[in-house]
N, C-alpha and C. Protein backbone atom coordinates (compact mmCIF):
# COMPACT_ATOMS: atom_id res chain seq x y z
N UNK A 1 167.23 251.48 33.20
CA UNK A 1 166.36 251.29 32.02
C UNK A 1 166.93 252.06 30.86
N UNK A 2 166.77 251.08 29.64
CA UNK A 2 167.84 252.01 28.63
C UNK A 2 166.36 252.89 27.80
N UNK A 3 167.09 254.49 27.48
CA UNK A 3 166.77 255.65 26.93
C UNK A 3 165.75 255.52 26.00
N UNK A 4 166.45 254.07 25.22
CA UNK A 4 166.09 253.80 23.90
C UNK A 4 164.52 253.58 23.64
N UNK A 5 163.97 254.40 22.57
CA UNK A 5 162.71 254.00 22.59
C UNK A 5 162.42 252.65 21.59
N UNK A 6 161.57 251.84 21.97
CA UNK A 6 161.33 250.79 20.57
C UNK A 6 160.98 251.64 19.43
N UNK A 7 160.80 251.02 18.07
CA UNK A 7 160.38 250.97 17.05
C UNK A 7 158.73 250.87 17.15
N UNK A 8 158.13 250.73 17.91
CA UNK A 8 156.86 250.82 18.02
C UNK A 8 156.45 252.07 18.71
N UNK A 9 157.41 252.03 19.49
CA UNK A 9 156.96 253.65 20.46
C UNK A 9 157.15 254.62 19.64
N UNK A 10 157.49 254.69 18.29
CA UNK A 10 158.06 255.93 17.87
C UNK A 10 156.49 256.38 17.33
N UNK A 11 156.17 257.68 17.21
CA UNK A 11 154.85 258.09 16.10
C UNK A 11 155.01 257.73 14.93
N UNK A 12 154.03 257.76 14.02
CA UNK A 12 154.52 257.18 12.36
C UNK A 12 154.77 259.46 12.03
N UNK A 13 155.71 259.33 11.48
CA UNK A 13 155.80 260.43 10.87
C UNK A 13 155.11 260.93 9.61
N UNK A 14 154.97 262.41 9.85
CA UNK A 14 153.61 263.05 8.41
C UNK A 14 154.25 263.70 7.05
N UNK A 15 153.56 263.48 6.29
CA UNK A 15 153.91 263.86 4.87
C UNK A 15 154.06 265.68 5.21
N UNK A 16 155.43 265.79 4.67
CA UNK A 16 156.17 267.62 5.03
C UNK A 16 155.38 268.15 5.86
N UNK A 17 155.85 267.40 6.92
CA UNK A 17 155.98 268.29 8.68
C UNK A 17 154.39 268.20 8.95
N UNK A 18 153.41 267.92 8.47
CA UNK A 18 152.29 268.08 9.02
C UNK A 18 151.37 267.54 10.10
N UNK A 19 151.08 268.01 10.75
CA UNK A 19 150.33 267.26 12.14
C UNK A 19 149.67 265.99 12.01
N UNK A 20 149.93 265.04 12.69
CA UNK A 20 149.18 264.09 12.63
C UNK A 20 148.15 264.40 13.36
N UNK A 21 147.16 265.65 14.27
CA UNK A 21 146.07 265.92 14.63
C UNK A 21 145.23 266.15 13.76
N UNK A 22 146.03 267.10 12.72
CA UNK A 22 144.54 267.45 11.53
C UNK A 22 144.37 266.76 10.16
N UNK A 23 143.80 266.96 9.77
CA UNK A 23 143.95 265.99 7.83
C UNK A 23 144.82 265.63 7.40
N UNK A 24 144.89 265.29 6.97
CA UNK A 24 146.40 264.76 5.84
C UNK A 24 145.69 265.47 4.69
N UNK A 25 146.99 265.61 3.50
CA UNK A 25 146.88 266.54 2.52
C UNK A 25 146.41 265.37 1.70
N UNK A 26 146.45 264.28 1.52
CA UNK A 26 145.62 263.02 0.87
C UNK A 26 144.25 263.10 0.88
N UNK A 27 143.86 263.22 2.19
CA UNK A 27 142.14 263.51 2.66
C UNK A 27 141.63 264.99 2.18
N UNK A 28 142.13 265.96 2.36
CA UNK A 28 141.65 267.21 1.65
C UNK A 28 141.47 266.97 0.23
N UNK A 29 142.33 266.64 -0.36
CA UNK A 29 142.59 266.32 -1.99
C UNK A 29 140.98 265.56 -2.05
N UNK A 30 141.08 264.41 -1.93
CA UNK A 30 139.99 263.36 -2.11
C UNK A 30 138.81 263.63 -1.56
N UNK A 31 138.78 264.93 -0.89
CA UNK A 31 137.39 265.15 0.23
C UNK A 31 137.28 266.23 -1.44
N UNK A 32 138.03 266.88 -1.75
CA UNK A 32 137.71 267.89 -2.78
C UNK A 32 137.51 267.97 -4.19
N UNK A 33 138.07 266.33 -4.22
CA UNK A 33 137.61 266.21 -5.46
C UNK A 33 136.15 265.42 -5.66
N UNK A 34 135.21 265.04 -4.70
CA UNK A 34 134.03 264.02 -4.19
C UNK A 34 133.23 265.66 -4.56
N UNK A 35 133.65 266.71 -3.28
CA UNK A 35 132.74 267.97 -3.32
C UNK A 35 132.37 268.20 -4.79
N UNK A 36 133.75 268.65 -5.19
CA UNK A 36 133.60 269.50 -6.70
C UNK A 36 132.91 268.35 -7.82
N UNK A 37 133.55 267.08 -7.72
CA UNK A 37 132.78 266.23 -8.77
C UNK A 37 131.09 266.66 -8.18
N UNK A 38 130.26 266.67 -7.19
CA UNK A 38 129.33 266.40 -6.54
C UNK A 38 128.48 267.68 -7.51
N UNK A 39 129.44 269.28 -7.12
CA UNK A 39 128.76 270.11 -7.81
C UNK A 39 128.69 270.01 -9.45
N UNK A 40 129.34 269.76 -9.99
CA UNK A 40 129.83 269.38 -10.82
C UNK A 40 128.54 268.89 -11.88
N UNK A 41 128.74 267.71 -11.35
CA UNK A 41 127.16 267.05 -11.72
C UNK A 41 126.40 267.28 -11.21
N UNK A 42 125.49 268.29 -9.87
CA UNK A 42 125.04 268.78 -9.88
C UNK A 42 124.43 269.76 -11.02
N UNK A 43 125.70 270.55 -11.09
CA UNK A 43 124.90 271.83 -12.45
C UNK A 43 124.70 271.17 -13.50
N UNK A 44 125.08 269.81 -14.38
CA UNK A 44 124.92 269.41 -15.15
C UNK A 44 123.49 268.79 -14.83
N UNK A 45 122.98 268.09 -14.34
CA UNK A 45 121.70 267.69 -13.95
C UNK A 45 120.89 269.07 -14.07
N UNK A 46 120.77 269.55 -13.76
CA UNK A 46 120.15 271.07 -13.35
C UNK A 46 119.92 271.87 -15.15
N UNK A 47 121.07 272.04 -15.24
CA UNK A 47 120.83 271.88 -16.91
C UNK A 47 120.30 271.31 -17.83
N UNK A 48 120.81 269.97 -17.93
CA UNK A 48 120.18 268.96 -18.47
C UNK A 48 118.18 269.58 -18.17
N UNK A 49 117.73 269.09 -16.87
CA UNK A 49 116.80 269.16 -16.78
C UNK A 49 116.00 270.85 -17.23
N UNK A 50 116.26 271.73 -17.36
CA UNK A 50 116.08 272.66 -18.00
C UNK A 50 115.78 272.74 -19.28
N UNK A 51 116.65 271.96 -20.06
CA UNK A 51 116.97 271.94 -21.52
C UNK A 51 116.13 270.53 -21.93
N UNK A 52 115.79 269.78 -21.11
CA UNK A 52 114.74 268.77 -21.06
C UNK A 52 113.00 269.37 -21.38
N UNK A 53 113.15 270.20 -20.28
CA UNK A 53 111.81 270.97 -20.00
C UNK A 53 111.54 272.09 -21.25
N UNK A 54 112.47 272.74 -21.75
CA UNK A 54 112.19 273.48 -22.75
C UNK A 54 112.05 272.60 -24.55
N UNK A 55 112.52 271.94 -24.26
CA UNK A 55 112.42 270.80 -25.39
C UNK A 55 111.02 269.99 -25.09
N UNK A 56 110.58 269.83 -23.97
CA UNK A 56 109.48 268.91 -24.10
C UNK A 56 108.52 269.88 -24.10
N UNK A 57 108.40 271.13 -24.38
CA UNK A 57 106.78 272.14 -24.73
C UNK A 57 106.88 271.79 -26.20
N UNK A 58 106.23 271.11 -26.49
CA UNK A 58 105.96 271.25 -28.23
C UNK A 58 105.14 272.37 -28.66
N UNK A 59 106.13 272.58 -30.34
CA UNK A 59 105.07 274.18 -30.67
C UNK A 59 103.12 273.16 -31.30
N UNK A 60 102.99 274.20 -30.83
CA UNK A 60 101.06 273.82 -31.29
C UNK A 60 100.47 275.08 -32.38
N UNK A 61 99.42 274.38 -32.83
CA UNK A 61 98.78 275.53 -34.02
C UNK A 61 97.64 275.25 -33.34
N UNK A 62 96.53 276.67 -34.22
CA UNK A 62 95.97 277.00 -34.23
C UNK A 62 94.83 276.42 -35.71
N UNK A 63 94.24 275.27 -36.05
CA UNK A 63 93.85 274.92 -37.19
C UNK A 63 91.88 274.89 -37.19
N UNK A 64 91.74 275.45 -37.94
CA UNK A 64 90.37 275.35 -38.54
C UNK A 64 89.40 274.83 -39.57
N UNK A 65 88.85 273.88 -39.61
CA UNK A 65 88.65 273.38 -40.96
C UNK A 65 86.76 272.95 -40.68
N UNK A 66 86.16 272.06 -42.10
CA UNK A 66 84.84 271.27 -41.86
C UNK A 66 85.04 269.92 -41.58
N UNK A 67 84.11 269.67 -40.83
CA UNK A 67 84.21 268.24 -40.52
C UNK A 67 82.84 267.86 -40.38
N UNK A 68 82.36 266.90 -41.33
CA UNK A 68 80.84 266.37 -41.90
C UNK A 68 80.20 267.68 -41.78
N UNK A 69 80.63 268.65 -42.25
CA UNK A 69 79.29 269.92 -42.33
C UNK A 69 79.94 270.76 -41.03
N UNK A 70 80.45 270.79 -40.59
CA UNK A 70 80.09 272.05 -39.33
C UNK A 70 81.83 272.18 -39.06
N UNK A 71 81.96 273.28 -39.06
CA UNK A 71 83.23 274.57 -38.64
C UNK A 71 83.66 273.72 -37.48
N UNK A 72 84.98 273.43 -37.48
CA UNK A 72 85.36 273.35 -35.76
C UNK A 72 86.93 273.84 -35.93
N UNK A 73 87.30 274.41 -34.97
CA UNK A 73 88.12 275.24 -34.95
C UNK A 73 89.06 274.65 -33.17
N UNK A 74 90.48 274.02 -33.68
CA UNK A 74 90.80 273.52 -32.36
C UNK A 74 92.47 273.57 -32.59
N UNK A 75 92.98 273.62 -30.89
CA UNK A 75 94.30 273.96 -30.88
C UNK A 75 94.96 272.88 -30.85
N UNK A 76 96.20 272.41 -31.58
CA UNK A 76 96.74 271.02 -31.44
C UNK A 76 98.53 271.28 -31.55
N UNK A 77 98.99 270.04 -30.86
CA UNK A 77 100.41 269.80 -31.30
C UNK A 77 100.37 269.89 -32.73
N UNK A 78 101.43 270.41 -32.74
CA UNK A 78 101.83 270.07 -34.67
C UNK A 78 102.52 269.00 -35.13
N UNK A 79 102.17 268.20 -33.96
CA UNK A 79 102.64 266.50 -34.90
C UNK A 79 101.82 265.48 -34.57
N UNK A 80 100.60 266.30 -34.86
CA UNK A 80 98.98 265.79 -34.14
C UNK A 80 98.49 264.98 -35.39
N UNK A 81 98.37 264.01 -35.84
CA UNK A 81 97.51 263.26 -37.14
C UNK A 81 95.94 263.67 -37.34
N UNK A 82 95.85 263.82 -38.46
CA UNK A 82 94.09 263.87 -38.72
C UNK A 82 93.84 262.67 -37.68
N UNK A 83 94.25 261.78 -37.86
CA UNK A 83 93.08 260.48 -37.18
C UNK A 83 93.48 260.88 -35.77
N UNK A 84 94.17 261.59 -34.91
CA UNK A 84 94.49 261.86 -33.68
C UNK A 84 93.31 262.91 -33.32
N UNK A 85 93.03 263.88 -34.00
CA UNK A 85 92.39 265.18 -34.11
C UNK A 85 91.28 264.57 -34.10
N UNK A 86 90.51 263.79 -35.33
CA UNK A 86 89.12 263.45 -34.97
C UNK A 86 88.85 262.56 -33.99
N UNK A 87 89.74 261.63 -33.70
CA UNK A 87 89.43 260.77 -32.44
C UNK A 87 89.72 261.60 -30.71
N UNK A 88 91.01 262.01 -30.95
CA UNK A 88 91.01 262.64 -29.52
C UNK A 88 90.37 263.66 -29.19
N UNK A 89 90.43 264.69 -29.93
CA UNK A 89 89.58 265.50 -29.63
C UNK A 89 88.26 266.41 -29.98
N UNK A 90 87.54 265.86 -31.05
CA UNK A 90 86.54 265.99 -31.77
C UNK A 90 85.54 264.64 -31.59
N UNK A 91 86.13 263.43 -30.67
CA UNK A 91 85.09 262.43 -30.18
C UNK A 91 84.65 261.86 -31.25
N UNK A 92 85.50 261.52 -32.74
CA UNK A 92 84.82 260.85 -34.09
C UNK A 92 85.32 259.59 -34.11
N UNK A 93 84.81 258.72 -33.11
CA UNK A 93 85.99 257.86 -33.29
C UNK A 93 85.65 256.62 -34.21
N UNK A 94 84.83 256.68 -34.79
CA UNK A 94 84.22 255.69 -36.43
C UNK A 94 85.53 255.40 -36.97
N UNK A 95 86.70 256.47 -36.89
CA UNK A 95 88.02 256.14 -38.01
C UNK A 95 88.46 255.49 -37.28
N UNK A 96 88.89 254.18 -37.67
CA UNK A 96 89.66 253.37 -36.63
C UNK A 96 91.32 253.25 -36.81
N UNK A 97 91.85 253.01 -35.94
CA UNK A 97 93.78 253.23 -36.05
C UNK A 97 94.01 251.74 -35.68
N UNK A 98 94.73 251.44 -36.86
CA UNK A 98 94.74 249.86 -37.13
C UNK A 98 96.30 249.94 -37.04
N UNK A 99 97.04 249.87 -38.54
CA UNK A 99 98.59 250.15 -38.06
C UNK A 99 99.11 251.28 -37.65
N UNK A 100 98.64 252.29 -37.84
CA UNK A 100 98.99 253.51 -37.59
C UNK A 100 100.15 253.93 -38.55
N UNK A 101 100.29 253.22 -39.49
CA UNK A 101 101.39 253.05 -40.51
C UNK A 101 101.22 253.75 -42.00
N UNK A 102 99.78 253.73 -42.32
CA UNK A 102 99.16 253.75 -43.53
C UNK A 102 99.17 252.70 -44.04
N UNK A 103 99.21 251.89 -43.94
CA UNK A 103 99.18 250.59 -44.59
C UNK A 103 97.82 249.83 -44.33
N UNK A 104 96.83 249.49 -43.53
CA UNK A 104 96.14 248.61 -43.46
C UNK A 104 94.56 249.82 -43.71
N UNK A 105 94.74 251.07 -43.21
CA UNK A 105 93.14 251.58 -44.77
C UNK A 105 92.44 251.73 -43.78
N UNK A 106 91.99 251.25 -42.17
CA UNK A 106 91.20 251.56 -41.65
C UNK A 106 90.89 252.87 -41.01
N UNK A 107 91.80 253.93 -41.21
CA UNK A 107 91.74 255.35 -40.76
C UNK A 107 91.30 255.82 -42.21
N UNK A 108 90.80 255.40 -43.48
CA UNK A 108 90.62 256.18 -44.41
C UNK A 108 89.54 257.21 -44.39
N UNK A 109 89.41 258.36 -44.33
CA UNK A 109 88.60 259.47 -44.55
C UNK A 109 88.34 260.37 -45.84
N UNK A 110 87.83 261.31 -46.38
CA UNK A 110 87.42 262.35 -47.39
C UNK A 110 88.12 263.29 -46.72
N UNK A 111 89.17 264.22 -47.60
CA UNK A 111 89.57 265.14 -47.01
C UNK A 111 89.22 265.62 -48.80
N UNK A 112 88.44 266.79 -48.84
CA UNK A 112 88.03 267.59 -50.18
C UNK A 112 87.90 266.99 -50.65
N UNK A 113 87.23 265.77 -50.80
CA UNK A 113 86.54 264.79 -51.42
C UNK A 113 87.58 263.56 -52.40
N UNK A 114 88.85 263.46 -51.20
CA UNK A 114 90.35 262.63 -51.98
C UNK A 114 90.24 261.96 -50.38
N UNK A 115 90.35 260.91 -50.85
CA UNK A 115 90.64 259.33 -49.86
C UNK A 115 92.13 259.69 -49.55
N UNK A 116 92.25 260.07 -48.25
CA UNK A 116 93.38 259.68 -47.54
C UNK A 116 93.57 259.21 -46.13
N UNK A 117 94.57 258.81 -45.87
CA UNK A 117 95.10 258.18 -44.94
C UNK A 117 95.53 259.26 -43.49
N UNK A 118 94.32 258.86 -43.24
CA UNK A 118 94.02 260.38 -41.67
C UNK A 118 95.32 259.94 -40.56
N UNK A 119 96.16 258.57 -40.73
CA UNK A 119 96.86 258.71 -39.45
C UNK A 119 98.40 258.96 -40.28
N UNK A 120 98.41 259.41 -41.43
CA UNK A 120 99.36 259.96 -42.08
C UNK A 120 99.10 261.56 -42.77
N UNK A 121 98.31 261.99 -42.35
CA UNK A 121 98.30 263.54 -42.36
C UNK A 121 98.19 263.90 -41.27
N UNK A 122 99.45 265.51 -41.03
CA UNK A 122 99.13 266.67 -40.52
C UNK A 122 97.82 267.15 -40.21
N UNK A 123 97.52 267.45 -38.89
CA UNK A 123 96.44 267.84 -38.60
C UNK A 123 97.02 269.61 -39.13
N UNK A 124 97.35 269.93 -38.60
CA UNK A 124 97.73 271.80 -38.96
C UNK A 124 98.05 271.91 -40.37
N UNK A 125 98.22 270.83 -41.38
CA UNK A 125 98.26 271.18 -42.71
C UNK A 125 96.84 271.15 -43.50
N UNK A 126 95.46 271.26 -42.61
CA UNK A 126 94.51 271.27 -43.31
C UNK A 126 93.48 271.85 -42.67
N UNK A 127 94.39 273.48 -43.05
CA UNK A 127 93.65 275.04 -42.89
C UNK A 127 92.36 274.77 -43.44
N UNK A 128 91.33 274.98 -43.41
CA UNK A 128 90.30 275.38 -44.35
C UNK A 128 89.61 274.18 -45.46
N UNK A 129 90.11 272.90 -44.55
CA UNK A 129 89.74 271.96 -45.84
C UNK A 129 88.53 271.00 -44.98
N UNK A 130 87.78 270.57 -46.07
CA UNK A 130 86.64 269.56 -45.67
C UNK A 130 86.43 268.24 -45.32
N UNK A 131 86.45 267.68 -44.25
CA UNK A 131 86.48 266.39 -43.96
C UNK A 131 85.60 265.66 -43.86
N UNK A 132 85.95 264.49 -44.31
CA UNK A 132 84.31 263.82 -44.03
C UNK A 132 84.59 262.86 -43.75
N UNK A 133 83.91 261.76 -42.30
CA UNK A 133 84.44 260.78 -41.81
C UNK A 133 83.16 259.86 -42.22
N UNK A 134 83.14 258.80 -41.51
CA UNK A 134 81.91 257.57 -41.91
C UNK A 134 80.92 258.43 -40.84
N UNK A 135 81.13 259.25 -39.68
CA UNK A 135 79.82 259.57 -39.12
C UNK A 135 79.31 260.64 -40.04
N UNK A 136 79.62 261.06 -41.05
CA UNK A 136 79.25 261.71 -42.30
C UNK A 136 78.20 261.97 -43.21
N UNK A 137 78.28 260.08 -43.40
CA UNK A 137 77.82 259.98 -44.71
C UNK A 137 76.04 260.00 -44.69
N UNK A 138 75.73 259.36 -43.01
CA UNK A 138 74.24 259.28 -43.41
C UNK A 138 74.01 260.67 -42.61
N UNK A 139 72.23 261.07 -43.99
CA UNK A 139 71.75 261.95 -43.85
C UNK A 139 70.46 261.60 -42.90
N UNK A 140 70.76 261.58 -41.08
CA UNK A 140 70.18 261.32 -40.02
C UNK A 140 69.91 259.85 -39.79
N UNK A 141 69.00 259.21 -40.06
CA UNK A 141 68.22 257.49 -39.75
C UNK A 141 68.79 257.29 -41.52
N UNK A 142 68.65 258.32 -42.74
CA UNK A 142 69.33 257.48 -44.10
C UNK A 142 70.11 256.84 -44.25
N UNK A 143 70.75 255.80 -44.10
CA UNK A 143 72.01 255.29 -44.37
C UNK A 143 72.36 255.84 -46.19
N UNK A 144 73.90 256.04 -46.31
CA UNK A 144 74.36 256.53 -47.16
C UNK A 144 73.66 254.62 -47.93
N UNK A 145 73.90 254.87 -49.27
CA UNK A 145 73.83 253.97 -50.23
C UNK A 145 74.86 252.86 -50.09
N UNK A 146 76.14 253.05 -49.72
CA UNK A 146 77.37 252.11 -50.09
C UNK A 146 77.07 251.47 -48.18
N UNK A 147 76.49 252.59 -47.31
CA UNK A 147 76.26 251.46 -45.89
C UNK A 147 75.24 250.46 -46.31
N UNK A 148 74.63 250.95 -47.11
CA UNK A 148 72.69 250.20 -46.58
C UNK A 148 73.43 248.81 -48.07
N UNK A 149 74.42 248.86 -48.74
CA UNK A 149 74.82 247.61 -49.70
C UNK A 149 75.94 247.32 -48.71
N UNK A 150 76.45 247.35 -47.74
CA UNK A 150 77.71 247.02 -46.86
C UNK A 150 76.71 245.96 -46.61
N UNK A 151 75.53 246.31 -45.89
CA UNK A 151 74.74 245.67 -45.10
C UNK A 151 74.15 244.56 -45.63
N UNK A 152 73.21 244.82 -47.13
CA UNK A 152 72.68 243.94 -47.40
C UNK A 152 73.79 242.87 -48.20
N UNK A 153 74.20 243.00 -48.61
CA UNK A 153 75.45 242.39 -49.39
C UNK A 153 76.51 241.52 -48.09
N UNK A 154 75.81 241.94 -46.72
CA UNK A 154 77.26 241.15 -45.49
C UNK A 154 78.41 241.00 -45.90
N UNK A 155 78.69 242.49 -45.74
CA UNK A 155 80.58 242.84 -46.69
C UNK A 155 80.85 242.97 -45.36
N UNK A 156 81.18 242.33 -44.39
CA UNK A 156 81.97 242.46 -43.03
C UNK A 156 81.60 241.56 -42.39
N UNK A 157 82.15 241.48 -41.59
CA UNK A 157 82.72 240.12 -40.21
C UNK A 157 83.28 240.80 -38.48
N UNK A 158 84.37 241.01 -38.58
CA UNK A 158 84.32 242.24 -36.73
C UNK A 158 83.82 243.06 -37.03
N UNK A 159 83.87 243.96 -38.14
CA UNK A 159 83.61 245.60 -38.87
C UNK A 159 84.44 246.28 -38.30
N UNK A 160 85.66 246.26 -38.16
CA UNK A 160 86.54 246.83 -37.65
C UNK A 160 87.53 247.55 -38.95
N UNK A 161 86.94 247.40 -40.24
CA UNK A 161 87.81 247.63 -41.23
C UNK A 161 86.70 248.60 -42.09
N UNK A 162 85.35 248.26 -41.72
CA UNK A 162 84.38 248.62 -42.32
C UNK A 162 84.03 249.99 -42.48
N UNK A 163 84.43 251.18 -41.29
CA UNK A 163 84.58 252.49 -42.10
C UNK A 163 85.36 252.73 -42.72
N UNK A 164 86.56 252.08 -43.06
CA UNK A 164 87.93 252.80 -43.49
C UNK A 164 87.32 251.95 -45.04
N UNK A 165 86.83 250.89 -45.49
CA UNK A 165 86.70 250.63 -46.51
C UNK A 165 85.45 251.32 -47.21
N UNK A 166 84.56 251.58 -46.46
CA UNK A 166 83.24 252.29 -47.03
C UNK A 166 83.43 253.66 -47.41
N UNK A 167 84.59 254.35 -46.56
CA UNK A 167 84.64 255.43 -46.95
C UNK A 167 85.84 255.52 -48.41
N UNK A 168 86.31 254.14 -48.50
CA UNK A 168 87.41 254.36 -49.40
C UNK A 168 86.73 253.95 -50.58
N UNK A 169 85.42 253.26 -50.00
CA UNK A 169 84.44 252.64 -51.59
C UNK A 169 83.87 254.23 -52.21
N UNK A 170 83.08 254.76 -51.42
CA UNK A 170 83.13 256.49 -51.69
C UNK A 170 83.96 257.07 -52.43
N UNK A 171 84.97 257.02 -52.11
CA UNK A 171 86.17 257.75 -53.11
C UNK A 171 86.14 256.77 -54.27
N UNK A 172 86.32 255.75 -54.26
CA UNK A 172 86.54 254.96 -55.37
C UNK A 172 85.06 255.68 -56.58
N UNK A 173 83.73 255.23 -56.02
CA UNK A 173 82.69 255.35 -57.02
C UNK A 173 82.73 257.03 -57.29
N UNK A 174 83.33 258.31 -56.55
CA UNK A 174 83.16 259.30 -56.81
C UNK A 174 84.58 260.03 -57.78
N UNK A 175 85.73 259.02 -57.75
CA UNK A 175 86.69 259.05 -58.87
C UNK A 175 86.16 258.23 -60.13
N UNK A 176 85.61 257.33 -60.53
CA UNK A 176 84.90 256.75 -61.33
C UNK A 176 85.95 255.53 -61.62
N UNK A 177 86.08 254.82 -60.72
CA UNK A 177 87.21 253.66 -60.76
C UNK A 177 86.20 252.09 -60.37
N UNK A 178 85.23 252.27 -61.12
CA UNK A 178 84.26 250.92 -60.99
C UNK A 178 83.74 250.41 -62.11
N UNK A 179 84.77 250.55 -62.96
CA UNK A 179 84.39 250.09 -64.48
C UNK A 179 84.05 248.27 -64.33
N UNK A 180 84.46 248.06 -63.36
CA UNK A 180 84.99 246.38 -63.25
C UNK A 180 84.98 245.71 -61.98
N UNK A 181 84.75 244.52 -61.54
CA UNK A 181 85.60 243.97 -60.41
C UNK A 181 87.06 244.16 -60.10
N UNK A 182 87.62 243.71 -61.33
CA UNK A 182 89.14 244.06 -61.10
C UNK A 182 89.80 245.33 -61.51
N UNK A 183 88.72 246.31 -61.72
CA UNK A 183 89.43 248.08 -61.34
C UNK A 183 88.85 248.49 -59.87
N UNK A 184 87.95 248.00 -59.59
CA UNK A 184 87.41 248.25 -58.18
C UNK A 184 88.66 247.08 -56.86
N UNK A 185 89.04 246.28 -56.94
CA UNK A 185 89.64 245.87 -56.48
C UNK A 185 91.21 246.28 -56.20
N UNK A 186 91.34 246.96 -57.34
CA UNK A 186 92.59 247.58 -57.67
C UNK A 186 92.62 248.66 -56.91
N UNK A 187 91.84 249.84 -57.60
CA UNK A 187 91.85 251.04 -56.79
C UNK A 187 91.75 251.09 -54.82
N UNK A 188 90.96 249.85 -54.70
CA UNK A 188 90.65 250.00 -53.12
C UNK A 188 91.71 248.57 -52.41
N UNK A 189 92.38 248.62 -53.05
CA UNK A 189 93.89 247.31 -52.55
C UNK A 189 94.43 248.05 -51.02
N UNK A 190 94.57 249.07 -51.10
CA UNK A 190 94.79 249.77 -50.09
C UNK A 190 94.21 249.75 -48.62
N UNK A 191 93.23 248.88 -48.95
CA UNK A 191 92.25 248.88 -47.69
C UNK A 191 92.27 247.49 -47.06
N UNK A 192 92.77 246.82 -45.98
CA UNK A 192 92.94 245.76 -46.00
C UNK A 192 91.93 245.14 -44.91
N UNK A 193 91.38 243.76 -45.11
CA UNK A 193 90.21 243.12 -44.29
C UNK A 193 90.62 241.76 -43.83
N UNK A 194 90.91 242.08 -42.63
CA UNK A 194 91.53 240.45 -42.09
C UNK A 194 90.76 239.33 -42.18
N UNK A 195 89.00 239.67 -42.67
CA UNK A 195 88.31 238.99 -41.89
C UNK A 195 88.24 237.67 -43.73
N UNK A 196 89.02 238.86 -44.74
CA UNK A 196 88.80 238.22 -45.88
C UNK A 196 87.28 238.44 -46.54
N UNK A 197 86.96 239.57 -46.21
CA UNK A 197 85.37 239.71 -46.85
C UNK A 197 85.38 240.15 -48.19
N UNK A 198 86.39 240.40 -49.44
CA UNK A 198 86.92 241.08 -50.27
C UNK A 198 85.88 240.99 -51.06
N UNK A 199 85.57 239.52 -51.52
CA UNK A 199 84.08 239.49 -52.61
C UNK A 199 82.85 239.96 -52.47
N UNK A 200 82.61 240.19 -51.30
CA UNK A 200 81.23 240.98 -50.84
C UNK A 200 81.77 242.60 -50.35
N UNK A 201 82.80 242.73 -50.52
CA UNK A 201 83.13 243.98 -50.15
C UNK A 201 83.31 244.99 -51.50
N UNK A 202 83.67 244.43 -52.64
CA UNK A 202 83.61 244.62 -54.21
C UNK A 202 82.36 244.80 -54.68
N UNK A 203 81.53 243.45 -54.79
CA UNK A 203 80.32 243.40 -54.99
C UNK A 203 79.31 244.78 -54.59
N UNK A 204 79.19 245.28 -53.35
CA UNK A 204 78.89 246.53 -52.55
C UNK A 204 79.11 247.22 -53.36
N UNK A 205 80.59 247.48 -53.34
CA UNK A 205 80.84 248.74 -54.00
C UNK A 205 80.62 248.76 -55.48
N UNK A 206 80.28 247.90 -56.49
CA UNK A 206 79.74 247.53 -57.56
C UNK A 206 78.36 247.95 -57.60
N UNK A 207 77.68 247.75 -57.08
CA UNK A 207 76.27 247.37 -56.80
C UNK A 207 75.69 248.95 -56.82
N UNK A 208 76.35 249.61 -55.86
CA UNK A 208 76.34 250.77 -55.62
C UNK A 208 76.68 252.38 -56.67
N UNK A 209 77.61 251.64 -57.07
CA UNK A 209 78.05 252.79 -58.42
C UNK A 209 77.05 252.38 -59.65
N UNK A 210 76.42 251.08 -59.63
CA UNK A 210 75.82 250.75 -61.01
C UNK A 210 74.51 251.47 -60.63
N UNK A 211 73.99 252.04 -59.48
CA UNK A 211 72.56 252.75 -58.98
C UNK A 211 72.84 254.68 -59.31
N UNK A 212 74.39 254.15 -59.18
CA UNK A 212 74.55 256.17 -59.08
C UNK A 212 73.89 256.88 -60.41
């Protein structure tokens, strides 16, 4: 029988002398770069989420002001809206949040006796100031004057627009912008009524300043 071994019998030989029993220096490499990538992104996750968590405590104030007559004093995010503040957590929810844009008038409130747009103000920018919403205006079973002409006059349809305009008719007759239909229309453009009630919603507020 000849000596000779086949070409198959031979072992496959290892990269510089190394055992074909233990790893190959290919498999360590690639086992070590899986580990280290693994930790790797590990600590980055770990971080990340840290720097997540300290970023998501928002700073909050401490704000105090009137609201229809009575002191309330409450802690909020500082990128809390008036109309957030009286609805979420003061339970006023008469102001209604229509676009949330300022544009459509139904969040309008009295802040120191100036018509603004409660889902475009700072709640923490109004230290010490007076608010007055539509649960406001009547003095107990009285309906204010500009409700009890909302009413008789049927200036509304859902009434879903109807505090933000009554309270903006308020500002209007207490700036003295009711010389007219078309200065009363003007000044309160801002207030918008899907339902299209505009002529009985004028009229009201006409009706009302000509009694003051």
């Amino acid at each position: 029988m000849s000596a000779d071994l086949s070409e198959s019998a031979v072992p496959p030989s290892t990269e510089s002398g190394e055992s074909s029993s233990g790893p190959s220096r290919r498999t360590v490499i690639a086992t070590g770069v899986v580990v280290g990538g693994a930790v790797v992104a590990g600590g980055t996750f770990l971080a990340g989420s840290e720097e997540a968590s300290a970023a998501g405590a928002a700073p909050s104030s401490r704000v105090s002001l009137t609201v229809n007559g009575t002191r309330r004093t409450v802690t909020v995010d500082n990128r809390t809206s008036l109309l957030d503040l009286l609805r979420e957590h003061l339970d006023l929810t008469g102001s209604k949040k229509g676009c949330n844009a300022g544009a459509c008038g139904a969040c309008t409130v009295l802040v120191d006796g100036q018509r603004v747009n409660s889902c475009l103000t700072l709640a923490v920018r109004l230290e010490g100031a007076e608010v007055t919403t539509i649960e406001g205006l009547a003095k107990g079973d009285e309906l204010h004057p500009l409700q009890q002409a909302f009413i008789d006059e049927d200036a509304f349809q859902c009434g879903y627009c109807t505090p933000g305009q009554i309270m903006s008719g308020v500002g209007c007759i207490q700036e003295g912008h009711t010389n007219s239909p078309e200065e009363i229309r003007e000044y309160m453009s801002g207030n918008v009524c899907r339902c299209g009630c505009y002529v009985k919603i004028v009229r009201a507020v006409e009706q009302t300043a000509a009694r003051k």
